[in-house]
N, C-alpha and C. Protein backbone atom coordinates (compact mmCIF):
# COMPACT_ATOMS: atom_id res chain seq x y z
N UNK A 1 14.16 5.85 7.56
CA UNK A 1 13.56 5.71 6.25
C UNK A 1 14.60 6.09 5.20
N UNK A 2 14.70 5.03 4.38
CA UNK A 2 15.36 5.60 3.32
C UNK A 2 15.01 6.42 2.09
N UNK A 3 15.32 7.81 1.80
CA UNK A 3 14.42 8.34 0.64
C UNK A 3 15.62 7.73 -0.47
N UNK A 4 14.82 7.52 -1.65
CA UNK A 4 15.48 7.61 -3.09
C UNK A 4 15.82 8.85 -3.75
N UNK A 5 16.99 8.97 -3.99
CA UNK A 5 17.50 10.96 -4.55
C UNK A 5 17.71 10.54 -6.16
N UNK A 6 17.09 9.35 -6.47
CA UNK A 6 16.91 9.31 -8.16
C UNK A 6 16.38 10.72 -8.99
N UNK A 7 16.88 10.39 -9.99
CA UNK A 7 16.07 11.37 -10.93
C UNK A 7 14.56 10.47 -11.61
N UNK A 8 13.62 11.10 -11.69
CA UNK A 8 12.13 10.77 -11.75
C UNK A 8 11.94 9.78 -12.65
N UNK A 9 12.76 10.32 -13.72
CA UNK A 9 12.74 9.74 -15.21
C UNK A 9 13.85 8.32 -15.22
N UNK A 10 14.51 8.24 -13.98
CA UNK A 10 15.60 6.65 -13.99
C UNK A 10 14.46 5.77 -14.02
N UNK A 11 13.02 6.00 -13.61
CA UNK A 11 12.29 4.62 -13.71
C UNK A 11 11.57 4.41 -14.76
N UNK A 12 11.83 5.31 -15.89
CA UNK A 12 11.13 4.69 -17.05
C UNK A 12 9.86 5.48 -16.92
N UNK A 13 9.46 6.10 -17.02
CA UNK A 13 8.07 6.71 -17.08
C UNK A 13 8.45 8.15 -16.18
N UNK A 14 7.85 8.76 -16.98
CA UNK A 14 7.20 10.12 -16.78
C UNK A 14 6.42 10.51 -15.41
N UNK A 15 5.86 11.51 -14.79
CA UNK A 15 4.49 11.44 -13.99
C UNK A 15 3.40 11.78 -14.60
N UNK A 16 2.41 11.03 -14.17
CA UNK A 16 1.41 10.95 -15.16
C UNK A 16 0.28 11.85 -14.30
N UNK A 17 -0.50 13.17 -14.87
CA UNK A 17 -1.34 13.86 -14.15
C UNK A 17 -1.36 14.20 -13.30
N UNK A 18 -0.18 14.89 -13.07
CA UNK A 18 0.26 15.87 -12.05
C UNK A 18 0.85 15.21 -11.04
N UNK A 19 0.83 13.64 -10.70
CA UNK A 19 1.15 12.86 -9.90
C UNK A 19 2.94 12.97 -9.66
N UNK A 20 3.49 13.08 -8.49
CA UNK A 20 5.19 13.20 -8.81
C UNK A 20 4.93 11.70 -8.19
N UNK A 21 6.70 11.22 -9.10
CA UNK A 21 6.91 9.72 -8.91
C UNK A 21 7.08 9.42 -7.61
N UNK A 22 7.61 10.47 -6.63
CA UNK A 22 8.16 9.62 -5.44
C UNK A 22 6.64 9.71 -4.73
N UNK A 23 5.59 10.15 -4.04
CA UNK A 23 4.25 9.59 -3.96
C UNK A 23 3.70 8.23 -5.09
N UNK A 24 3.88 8.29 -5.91
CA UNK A 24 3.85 7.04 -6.28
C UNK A 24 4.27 5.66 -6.04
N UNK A 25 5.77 6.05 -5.61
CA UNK A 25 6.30 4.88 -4.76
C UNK A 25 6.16 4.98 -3.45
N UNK A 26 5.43 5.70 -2.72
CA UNK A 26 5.00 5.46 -1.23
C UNK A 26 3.39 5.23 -1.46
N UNK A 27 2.68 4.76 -2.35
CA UNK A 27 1.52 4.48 -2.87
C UNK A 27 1.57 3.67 -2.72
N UNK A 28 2.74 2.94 -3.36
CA UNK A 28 2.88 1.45 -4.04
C UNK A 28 3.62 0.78 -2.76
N UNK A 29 3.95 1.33 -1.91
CA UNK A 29 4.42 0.77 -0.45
C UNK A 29 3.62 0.32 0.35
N UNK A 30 2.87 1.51 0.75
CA UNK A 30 1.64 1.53 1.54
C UNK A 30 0.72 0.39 1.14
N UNK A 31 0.19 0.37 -0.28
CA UNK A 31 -0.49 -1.05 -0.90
C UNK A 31 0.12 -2.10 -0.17
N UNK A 32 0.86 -2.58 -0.45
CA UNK A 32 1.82 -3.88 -0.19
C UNK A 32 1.86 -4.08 1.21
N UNK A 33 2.25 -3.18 1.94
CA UNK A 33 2.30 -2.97 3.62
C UNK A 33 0.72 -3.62 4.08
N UNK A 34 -0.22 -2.97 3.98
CA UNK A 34 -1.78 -2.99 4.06
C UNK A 34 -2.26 -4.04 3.33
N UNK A 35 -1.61 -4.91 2.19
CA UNK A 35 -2.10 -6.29 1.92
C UNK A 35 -1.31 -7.48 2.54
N UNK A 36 0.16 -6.85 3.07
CA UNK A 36 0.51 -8.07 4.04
C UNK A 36 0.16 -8.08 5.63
N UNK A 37 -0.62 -6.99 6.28
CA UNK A 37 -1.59 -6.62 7.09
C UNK A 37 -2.73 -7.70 7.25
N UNK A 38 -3.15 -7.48 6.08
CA UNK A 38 -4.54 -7.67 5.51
C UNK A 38 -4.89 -9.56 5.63
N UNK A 39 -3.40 -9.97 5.13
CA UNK A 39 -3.15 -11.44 5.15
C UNK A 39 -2.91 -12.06 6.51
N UNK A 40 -2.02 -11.48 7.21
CA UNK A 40 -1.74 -11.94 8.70
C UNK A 40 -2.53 -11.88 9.48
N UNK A 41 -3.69 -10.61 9.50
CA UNK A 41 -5.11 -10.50 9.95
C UNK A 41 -5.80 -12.09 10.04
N UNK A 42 -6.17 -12.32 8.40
CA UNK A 42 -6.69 -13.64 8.16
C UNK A 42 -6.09 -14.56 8.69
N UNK A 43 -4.67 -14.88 8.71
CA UNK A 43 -4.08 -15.90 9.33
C UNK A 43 -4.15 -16.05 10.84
N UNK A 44 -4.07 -15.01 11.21
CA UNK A 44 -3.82 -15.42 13.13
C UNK A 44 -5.59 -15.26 13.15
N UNK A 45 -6.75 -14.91 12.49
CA UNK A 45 -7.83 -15.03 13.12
C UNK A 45 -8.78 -15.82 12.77
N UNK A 46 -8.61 -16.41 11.06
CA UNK A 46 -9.23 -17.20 10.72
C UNK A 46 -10.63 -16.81 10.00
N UNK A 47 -10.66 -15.69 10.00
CA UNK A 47 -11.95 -14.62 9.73
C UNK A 47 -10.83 -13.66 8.50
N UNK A 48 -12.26 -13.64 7.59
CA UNK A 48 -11.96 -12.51 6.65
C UNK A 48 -12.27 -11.04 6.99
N UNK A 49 -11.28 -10.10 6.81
CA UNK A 49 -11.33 -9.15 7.39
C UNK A 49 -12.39 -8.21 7.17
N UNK A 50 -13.45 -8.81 5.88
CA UNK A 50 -15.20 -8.17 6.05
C UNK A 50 -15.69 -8.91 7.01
N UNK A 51 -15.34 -9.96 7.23
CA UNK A 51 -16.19 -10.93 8.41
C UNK A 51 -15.79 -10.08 9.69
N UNK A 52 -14.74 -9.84 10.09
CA UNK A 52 -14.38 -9.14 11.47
C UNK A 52 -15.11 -7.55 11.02
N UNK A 53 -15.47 -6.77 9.99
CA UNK A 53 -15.42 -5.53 10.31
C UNK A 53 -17.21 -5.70 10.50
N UNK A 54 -17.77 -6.55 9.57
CA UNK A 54 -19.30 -6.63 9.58
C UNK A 54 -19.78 -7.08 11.47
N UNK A 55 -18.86 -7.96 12.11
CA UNK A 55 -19.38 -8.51 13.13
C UNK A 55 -19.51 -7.34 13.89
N UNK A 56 -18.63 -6.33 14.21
CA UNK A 56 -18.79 -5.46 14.72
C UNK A 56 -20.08 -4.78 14.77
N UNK A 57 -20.50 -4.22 16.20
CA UNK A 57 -21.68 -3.98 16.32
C UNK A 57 -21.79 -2.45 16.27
N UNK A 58 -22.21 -1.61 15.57
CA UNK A 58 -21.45 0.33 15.41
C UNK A 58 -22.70 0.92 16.16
């Protein structure tokens, strides 16, 4: 894994409510990771991924 040893403030913004920037950018990773998940799901099954979680019987 590569960490970033930036200073907080190289990206233009502040942290906003106590939030530090570098959780922010593993926020904004994780999103992206889990929506191209989310897509390949749909693609190899053909089912939307409420359709696969609803079929399930709990």
């Amino acid at each position: 894994m590569i960490i970033n040893h930036r200073n907080p403030y190289d990206y233009g913004y502040s942290s906003k409510k106590g939030f530090y920037v570098q959780n922010e950018i593993i926020n904004g990773r994780v999103a992206m990771i889990s929506l191209f998940l989310i897509i390949l799901i749909e693609l190899f099954t053909g089912k939307t991924l409420l359709n696969i979680l609803s079929s399930l019987s709990l």
